[in-house]
N, C-alpha and C. Protein backbone atom coordinates (compact mmCIF):
# COMPACT_ATOMS: atom_id res chain seq x y z
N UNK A 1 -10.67 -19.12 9.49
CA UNK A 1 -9.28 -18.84 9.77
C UNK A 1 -8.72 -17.76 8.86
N UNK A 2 -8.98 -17.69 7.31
CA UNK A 2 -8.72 -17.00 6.97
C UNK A 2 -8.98 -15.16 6.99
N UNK A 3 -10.27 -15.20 7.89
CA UNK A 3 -10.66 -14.16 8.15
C UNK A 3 -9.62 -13.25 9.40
N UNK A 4 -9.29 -14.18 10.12
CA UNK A 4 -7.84 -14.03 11.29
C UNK A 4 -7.19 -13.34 10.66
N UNK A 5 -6.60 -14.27 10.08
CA UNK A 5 -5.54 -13.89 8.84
C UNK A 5 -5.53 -13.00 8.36
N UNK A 6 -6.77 -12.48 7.74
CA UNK A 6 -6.81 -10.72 6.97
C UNK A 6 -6.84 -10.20 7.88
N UNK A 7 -7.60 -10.14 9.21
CA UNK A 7 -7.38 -8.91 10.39
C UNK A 7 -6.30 -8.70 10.98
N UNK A 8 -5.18 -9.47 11.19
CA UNK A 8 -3.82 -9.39 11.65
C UNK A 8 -2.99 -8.72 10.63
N UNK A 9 -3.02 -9.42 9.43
CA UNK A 9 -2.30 -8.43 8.51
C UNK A 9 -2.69 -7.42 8.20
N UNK A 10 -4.04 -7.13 8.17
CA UNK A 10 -4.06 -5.58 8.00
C UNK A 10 -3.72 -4.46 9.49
N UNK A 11 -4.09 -5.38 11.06
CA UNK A 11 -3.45 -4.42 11.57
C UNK A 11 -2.03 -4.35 11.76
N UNK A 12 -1.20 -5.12 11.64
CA UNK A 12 0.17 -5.68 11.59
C UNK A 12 0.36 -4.58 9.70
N UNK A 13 -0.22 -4.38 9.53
CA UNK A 13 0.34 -3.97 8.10
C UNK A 13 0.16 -2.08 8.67
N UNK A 14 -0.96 -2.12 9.29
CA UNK A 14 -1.21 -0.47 9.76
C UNK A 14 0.01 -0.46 10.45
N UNK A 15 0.48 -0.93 11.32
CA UNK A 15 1.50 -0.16 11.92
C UNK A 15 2.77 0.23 11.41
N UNK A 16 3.21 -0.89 10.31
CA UNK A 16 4.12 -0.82 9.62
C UNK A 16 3.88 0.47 8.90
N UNK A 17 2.29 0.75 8.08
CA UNK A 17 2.78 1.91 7.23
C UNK A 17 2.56 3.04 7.77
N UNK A 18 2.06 3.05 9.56
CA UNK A 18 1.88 4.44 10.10
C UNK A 18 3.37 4.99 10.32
N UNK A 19 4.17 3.73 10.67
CA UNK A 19 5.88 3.67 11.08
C UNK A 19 6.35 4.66 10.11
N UNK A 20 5.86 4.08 9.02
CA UNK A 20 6.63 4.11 7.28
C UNK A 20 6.23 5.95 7.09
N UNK A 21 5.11 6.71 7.47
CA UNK A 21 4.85 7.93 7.09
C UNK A 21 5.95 9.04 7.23
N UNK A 22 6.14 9.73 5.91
CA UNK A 22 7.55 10.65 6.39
C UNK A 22 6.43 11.97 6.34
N UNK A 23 6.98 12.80 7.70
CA UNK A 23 5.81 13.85 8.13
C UNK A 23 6.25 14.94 6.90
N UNK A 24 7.19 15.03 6.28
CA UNK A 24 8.24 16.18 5.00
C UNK A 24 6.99 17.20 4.90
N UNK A 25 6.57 16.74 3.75
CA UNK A 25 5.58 17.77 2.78
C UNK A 25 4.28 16.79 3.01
N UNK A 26 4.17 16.20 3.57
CA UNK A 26 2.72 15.70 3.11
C UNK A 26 1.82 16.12 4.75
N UNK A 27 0.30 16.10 4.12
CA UNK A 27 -0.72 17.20 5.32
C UNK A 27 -1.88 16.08 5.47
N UNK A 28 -2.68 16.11 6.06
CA UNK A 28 -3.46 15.32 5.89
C UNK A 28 -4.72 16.29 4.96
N UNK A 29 -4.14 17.32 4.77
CA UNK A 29 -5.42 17.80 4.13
C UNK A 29 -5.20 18.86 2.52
N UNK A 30 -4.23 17.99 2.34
CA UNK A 30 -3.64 17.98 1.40
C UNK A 30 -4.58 18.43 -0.07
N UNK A 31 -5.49 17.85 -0.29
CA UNK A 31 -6.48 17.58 -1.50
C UNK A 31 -7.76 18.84 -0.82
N UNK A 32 -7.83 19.18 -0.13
CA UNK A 32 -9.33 19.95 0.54
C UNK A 32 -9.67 21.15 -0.45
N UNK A 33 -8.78 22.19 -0.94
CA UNK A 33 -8.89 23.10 -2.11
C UNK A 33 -8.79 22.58 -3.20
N UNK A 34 -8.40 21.31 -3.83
CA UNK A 34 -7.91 20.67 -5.26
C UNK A 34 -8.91 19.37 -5.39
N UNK A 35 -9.43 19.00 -4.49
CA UNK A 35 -10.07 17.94 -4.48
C UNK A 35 -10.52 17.00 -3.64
N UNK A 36 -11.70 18.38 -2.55
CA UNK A 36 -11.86 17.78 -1.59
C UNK A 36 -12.97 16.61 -1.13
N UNK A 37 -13.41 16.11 -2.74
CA UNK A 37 -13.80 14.71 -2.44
C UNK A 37 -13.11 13.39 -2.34
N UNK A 38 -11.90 13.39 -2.56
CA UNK A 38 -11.19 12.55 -2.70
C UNK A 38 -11.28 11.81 -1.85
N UNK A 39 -11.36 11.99 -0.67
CA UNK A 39 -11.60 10.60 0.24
C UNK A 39 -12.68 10.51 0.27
N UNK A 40 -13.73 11.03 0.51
CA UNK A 40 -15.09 10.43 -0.08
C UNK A 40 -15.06 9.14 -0.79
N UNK A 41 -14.52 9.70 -2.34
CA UNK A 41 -14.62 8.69 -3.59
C UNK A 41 -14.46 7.79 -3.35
N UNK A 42 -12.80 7.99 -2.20
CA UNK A 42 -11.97 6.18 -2.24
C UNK A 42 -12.91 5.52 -1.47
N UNK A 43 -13.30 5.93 -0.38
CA UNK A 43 -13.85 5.23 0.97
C UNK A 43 -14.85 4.54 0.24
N UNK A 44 -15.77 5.38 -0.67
CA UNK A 44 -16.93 4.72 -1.31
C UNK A 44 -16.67 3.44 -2.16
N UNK A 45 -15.68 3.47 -2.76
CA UNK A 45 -15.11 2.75 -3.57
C UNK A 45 -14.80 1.20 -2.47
N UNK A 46 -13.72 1.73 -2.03
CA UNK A 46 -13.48 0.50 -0.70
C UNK A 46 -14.56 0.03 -0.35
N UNK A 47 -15.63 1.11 0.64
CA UNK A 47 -16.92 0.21 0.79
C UNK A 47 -17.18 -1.13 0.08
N UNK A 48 -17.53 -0.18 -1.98
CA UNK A 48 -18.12 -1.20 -2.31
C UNK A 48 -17.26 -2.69 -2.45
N UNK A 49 -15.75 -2.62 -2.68
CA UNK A 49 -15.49 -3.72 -3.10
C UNK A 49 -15.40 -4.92 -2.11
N UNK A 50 -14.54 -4.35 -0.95
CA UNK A 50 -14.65 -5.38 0.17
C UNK A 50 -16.40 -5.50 0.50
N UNK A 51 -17.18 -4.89 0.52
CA UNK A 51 -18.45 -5.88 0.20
C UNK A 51 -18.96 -6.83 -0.19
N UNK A 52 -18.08 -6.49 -1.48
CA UNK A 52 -18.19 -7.93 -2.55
C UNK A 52 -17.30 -8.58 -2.29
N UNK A 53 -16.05 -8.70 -1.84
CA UNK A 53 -15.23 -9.56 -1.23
C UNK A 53 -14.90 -8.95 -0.18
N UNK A 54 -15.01 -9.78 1.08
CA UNK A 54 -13.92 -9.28 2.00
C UNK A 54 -12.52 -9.58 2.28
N UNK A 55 -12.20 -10.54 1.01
CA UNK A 55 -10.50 -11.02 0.91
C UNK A 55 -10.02 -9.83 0.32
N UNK A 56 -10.53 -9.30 -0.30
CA UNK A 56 -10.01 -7.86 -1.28
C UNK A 56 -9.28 -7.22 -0.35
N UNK A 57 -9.74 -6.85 0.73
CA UNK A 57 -9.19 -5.94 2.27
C UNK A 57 -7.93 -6.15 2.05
N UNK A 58 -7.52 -7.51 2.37
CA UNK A 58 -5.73 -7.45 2.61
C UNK A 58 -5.21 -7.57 1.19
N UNK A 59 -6.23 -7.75 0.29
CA UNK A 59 -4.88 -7.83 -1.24
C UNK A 59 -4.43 -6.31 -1.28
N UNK A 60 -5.86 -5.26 -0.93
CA UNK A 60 -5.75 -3.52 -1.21
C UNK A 60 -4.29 -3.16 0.17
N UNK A 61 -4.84 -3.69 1.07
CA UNK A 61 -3.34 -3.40 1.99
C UNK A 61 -2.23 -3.70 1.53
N UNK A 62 -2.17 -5.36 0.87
CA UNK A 62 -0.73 -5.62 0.87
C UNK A 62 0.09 -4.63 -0.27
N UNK A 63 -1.20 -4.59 -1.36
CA UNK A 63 -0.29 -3.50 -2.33
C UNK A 63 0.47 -2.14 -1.85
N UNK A 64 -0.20 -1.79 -0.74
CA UNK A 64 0.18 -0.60 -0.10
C UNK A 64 1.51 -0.90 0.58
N UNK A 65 1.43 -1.96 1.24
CA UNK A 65 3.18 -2.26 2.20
C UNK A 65 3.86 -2.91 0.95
N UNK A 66 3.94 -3.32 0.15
CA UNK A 66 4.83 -3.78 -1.14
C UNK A 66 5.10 -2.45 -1.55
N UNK A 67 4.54 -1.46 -1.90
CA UNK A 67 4.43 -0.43 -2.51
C UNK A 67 5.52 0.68 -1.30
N UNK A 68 5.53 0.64 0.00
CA UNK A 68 5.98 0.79 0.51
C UNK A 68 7.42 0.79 0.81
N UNK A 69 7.47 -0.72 0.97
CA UNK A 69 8.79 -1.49 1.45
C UNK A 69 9.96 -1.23 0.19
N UNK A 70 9.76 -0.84 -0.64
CA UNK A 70 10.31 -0.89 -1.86
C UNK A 70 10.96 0.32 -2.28
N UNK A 71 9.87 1.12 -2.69
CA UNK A 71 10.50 2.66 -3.20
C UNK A 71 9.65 3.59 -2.38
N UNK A 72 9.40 3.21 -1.25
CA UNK A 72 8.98 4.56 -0.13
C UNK A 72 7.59 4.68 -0.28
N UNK A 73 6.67 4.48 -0.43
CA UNK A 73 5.30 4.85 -1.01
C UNK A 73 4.89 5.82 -2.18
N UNK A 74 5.68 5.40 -3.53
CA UNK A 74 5.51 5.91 -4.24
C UNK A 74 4.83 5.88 -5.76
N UNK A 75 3.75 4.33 -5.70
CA UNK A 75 2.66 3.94 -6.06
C UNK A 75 3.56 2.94 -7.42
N UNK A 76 4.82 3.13 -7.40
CA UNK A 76 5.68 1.97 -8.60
C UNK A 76 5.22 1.13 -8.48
N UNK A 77 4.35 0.14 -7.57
CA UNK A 77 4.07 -1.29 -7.73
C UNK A 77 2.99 -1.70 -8.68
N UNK A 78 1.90 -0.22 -8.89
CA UNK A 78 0.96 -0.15 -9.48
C UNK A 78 1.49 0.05 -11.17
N UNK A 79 2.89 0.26 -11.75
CA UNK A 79 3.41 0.67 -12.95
C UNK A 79 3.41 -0.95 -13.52
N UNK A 80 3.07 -0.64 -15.15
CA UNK A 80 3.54 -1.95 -15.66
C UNK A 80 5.25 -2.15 -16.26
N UNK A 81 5.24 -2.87 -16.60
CA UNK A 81 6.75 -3.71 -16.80
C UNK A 81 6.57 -2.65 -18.75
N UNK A 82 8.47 -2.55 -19.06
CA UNK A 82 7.90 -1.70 -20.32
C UNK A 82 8.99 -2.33 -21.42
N UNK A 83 9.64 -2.60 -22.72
CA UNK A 83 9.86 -3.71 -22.78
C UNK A 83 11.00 -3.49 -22.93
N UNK A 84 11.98 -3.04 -21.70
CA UNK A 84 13.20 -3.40 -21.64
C UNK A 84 13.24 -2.93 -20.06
N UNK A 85 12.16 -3.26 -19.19
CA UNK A 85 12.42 -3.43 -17.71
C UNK A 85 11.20 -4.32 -17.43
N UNK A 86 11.48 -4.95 -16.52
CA UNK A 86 10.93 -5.80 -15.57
C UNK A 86 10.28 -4.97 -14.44
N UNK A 87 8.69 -4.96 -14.36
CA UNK A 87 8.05 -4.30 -13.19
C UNK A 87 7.78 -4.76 -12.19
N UNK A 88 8.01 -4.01 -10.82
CA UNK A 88 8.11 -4.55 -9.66
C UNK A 88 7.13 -5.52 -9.18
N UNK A 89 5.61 -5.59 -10.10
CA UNK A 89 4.55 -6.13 -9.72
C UNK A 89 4.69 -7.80 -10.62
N UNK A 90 5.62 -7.92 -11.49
CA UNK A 90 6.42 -8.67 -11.88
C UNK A 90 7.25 -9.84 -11.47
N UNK A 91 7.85 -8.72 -9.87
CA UNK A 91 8.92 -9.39 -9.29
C UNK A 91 8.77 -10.94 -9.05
N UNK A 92 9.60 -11.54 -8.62
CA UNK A 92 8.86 -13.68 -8.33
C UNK A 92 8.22 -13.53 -7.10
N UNK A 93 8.63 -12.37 -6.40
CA UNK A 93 8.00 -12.47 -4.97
C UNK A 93 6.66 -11.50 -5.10
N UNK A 94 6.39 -11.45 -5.70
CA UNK A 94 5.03 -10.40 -6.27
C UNK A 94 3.89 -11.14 -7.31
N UNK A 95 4.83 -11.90 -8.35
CA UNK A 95 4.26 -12.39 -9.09
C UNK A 95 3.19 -13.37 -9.26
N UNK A 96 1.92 -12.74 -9.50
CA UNK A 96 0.97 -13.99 -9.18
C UNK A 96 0.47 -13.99 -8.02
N UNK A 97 0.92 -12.64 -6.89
CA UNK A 97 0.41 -12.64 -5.54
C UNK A 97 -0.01 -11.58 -4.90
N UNK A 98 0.03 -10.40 -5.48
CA UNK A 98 -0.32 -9.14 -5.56
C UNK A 98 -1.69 -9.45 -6.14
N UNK A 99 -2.77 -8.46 -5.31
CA UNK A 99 -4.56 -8.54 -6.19
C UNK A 99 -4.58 -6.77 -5.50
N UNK A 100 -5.77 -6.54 -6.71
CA UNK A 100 -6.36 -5.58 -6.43
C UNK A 100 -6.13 -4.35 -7.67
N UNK A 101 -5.29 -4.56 -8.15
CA UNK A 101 -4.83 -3.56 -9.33
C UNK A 101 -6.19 -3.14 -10.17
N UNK A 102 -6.97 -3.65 -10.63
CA UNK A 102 -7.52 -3.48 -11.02
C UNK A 102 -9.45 -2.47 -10.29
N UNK A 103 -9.30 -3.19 -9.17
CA UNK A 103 -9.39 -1.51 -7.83
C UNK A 103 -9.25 -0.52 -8.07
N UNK A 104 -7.65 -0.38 -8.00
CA UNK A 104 -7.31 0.60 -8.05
C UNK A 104 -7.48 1.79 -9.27
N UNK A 105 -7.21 0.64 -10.20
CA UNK A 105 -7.66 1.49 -11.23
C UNK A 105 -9.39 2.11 -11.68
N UNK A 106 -9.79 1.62 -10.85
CA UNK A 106 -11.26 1.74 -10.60
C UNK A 106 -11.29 3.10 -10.24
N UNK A 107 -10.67 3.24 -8.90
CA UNK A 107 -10.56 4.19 -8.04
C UNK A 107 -10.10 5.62 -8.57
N UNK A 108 -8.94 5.01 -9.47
CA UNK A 108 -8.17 6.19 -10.32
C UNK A 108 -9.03 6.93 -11.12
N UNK A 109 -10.00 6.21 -11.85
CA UNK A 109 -10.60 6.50 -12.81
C UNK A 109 -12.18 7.68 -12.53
N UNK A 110 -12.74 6.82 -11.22
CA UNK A 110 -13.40 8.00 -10.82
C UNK A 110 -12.81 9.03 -10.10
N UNK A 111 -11.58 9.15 -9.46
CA UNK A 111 -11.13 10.55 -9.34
C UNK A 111 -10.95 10.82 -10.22
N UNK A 112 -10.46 10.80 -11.66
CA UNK A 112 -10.04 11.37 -12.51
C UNK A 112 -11.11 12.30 -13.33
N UNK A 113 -12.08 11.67 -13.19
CA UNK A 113 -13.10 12.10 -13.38
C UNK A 113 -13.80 13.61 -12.58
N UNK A 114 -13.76 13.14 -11.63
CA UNK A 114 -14.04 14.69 -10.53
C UNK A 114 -12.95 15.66 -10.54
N UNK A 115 -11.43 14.95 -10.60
CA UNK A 115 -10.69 15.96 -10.24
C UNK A 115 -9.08 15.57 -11.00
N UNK A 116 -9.76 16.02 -12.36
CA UNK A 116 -8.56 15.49 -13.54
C UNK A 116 -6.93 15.90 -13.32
N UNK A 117 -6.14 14.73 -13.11
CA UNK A 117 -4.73 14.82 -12.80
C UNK A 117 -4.56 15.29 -11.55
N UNK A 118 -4.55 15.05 -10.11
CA UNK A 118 -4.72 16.08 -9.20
C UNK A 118 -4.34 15.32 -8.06
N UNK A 119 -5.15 14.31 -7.96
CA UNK A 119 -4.51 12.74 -6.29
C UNK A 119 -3.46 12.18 -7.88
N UNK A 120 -2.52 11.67 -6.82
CA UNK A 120 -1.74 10.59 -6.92
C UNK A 120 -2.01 9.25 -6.76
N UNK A 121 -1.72 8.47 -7.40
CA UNK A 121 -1.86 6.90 -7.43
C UNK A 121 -1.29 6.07 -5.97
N UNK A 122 0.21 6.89 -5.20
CA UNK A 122 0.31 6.69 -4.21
C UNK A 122 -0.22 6.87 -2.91
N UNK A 123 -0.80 8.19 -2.98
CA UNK A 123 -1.79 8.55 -2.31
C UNK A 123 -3.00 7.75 -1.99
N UNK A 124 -3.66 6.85 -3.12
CA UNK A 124 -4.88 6.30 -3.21
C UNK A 124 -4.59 5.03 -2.76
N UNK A 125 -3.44 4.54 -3.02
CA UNK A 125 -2.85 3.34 -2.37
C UNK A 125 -2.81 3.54 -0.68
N UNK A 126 -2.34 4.55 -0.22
CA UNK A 126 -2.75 5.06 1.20
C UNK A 126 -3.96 5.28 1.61
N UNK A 127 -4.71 5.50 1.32
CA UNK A 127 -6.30 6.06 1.47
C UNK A 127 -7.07 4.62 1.61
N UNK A 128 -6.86 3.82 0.50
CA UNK A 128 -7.22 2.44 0.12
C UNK A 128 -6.77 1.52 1.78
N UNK A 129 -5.51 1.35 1.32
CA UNK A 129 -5.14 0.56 2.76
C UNK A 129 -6.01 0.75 4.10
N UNK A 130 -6.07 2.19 4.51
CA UNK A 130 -6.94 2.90 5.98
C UNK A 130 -8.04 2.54 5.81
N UNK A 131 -9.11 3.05 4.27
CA UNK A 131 -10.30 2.42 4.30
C UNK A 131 -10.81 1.26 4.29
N UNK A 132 -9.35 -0.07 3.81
CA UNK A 132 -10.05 -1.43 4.20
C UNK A 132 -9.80 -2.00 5.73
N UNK A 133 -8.83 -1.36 6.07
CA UNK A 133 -8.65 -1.46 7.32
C UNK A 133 -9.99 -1.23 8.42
N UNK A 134 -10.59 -0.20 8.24
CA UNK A 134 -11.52 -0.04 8.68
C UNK A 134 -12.98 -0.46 8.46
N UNK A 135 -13.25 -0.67 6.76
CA UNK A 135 -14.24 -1.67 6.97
C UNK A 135 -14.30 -2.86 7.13
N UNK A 136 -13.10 -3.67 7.71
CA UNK A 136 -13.13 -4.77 8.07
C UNK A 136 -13.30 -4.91 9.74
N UNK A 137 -13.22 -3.24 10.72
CA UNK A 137 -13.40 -3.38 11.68
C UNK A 137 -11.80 -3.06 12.61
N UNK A 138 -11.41 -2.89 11.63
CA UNK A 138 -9.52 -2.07 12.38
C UNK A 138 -9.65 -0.53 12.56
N UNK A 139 -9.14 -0.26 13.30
CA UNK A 139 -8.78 1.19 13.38
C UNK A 139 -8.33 1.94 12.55
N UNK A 140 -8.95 3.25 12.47
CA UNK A 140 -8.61 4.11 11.78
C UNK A 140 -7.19 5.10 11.96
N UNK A 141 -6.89 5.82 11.17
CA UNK A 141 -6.06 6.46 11.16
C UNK A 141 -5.58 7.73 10.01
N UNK A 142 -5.11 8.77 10.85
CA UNK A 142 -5.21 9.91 9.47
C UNK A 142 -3.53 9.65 8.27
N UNK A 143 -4.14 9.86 7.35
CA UNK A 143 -3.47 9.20 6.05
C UNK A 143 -2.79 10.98 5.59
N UNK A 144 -1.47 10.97 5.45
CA UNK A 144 -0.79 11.88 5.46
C UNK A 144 -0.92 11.81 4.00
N UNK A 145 -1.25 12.97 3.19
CA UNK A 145 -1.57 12.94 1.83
C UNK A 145 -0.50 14.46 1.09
N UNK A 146 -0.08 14.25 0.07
CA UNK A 146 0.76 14.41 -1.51
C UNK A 146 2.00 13.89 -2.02
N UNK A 147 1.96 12.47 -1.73
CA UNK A 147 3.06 12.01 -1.93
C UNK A 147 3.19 11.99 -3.72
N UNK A 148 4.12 11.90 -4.21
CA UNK A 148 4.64 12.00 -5.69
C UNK A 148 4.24 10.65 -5.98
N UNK A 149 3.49 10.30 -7.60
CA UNK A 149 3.72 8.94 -7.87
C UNK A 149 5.51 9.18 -8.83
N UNK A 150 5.70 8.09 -8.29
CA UNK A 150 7.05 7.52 -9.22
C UNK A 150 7.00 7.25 -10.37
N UNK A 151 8.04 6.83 -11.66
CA UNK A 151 7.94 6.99 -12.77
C UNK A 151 8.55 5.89 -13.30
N UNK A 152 9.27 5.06 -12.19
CA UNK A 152 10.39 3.73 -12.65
C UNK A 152 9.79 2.60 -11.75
N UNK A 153 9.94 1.56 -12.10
CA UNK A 153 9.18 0.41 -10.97
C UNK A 153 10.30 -0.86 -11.82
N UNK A 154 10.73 -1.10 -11.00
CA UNK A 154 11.93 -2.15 -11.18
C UNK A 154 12.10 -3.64 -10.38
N UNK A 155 11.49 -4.68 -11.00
CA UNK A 155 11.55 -5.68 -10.73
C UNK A 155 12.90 -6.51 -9.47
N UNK A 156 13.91 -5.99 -9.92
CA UNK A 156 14.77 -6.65 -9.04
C UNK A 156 15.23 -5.97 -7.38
N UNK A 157 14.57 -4.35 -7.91
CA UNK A 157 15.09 -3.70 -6.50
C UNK A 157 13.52 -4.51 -5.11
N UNK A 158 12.83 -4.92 -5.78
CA UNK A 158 11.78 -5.38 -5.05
C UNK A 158 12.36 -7.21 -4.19
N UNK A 159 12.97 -7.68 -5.35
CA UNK A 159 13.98 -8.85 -4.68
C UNK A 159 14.91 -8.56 -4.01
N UNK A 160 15.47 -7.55 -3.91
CA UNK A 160 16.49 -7.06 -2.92
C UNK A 160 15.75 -6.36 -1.69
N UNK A 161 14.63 -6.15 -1.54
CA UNK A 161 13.98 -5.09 -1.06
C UNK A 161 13.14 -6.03 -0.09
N UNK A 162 12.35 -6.57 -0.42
CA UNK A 162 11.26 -7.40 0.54
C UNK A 162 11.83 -8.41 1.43
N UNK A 163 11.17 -8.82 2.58
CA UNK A 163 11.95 -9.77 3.19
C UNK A 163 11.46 -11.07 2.22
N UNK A 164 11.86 -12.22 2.38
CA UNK A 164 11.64 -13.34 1.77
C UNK A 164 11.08 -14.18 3.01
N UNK A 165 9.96 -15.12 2.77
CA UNK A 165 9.49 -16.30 3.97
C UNK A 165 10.51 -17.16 4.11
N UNK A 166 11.96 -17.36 3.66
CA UNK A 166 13.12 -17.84 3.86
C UNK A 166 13.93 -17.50 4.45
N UNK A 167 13.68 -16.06 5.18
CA UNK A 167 15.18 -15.49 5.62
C UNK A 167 14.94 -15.89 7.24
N UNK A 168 15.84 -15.69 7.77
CA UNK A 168 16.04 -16.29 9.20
C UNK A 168 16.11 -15.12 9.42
N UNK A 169 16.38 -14.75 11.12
CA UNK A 169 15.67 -13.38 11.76
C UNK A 169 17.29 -12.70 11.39
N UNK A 170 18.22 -12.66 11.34
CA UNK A 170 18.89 -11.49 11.45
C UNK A 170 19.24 -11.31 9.92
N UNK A 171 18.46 -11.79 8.93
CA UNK A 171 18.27 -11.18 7.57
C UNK A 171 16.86 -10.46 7.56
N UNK A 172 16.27 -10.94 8.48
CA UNK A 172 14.80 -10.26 8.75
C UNK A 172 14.66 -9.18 9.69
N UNK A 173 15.57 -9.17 10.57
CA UNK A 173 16.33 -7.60 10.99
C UNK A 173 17.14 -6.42 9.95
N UNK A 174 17.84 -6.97 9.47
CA UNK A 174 18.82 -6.32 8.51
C UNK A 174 17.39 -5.40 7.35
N UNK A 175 16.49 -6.66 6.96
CA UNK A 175 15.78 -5.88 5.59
C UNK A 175 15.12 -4.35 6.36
N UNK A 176 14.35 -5.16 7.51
CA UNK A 176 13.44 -4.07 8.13
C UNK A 176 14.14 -2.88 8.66
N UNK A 177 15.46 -3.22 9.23
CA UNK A 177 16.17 -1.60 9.34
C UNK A 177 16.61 -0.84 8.51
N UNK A 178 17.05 -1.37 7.14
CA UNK A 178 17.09 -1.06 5.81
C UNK A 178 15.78 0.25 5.55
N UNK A 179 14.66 -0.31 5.80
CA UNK A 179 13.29 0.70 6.07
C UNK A 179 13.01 1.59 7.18
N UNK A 180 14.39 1.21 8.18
CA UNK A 180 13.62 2.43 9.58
C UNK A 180 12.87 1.66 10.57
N UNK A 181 12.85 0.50 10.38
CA UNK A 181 11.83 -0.25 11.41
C UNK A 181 13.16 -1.05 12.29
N UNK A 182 12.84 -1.08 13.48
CA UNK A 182 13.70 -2.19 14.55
C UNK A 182 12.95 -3.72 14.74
N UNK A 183 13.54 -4.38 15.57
CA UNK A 183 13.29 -5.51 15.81
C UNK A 183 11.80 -5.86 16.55
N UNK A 184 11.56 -4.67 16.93
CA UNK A 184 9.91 -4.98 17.96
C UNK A 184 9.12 -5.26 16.04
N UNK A 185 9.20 -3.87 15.39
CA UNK A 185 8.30 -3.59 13.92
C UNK A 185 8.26 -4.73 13.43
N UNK A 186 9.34 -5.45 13.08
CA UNK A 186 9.92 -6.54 12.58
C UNK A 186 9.43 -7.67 13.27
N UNK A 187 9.16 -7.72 14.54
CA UNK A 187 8.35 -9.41 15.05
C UNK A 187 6.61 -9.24 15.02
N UNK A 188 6.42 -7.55 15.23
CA UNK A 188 4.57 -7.51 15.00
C UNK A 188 4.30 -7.92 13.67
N UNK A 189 4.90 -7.56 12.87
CA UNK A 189 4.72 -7.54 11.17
C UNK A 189 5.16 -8.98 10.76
N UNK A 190 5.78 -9.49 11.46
CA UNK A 190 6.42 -11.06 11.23
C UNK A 190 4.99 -12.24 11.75
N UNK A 191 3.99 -11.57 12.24
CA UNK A 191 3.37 -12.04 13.29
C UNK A 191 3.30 -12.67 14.50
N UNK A 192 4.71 -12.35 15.31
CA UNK A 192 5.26 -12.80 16.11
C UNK A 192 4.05 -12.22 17.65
């Protein structure tokens, strides 16, 4: 059952963050002169971990729609708490339920390596999401790449920000249009 479970949310999570893509400045080919292994790396990376777990799949997604829903896709969920703010990965609705950070930083570390300072942390959070999506057997999709990482990650805008498994539907309308999404986005992603 739980295997259900990760394939719905991750495609229920793809649509949300294909919804979520702002076409502005970002290309899909963004990295090809600066660092055009970069998806290589991640994909390889993804490979290996959902190998070793295939629960990993939806923890690497959900960081991506938390990361999302919040401050736009701008990789804050991945920031730690500093000691006079509270980090979003912190939040009570995060806390203790967010996995994968340590992935990521996996991930960070061998790009950094090939191609010092150059992908974004938000970016890889995007890349990440598509590639577990797909090795779990979901569809692919092209990942619009140079988004900025962010510099502030704030615990409470994430409680104001996420829906809660408490809210009844027209607080669960209200959050998701808050993001640009309507009521259809809002019952696929609800798992309706």
């Amino acid at each position: 059952m739980a295997t259900i479970s990760s394939h719905w949310f991750l495609w229920t999570a793809t649509i949300f963050l294909t919804a979520m893509v702002s076409q502005g400045q970002l290309t899909t080919d963004f990295y090809d002169s600066t660092c055009p292994q970069a998806a290589t790396i991640v994909k390889q990376k993804v490979d290996e971990f959902v190998d070793a777990d295939k629960g990993i799949a939806a923890g690497l997604m959900r960081l991506h729609f938390h990361d999302c829903f919040v401050r736009g896709c701008d990789g804050s969920v991945l920031l730690n708490s500093t000691d006079t703010t509270l980090a979003e990965k912190e939040a009570l609705i995060n806390n203790g339920s967010l996995r994968g950070f340590e992935h990521i930083d996996d991930i960070k570390m061998k790009l950094e390596s090939a191609c010092p300072g150059v992908v974004s942390c938000a970016d890889i959070l995007a890349m990440v999401a598509r590639d577990a999506t797909v090795k779990l057997g979901g569809l692919s999709w092209e990942v619009f790449l140079g988004r900025i990482d962010g510099r502030s990650s704030v615990a409470d805008e994430v409680n104001t920000s996420l829906p809660f498994r408490t809210f009844n539907f027209s607080q669960l309308v209200a959050t998701f249009a808050k993001v640009g999404l309507d009521t259809k986005d809002m019952i696929v992603l609800s798992g309706g």
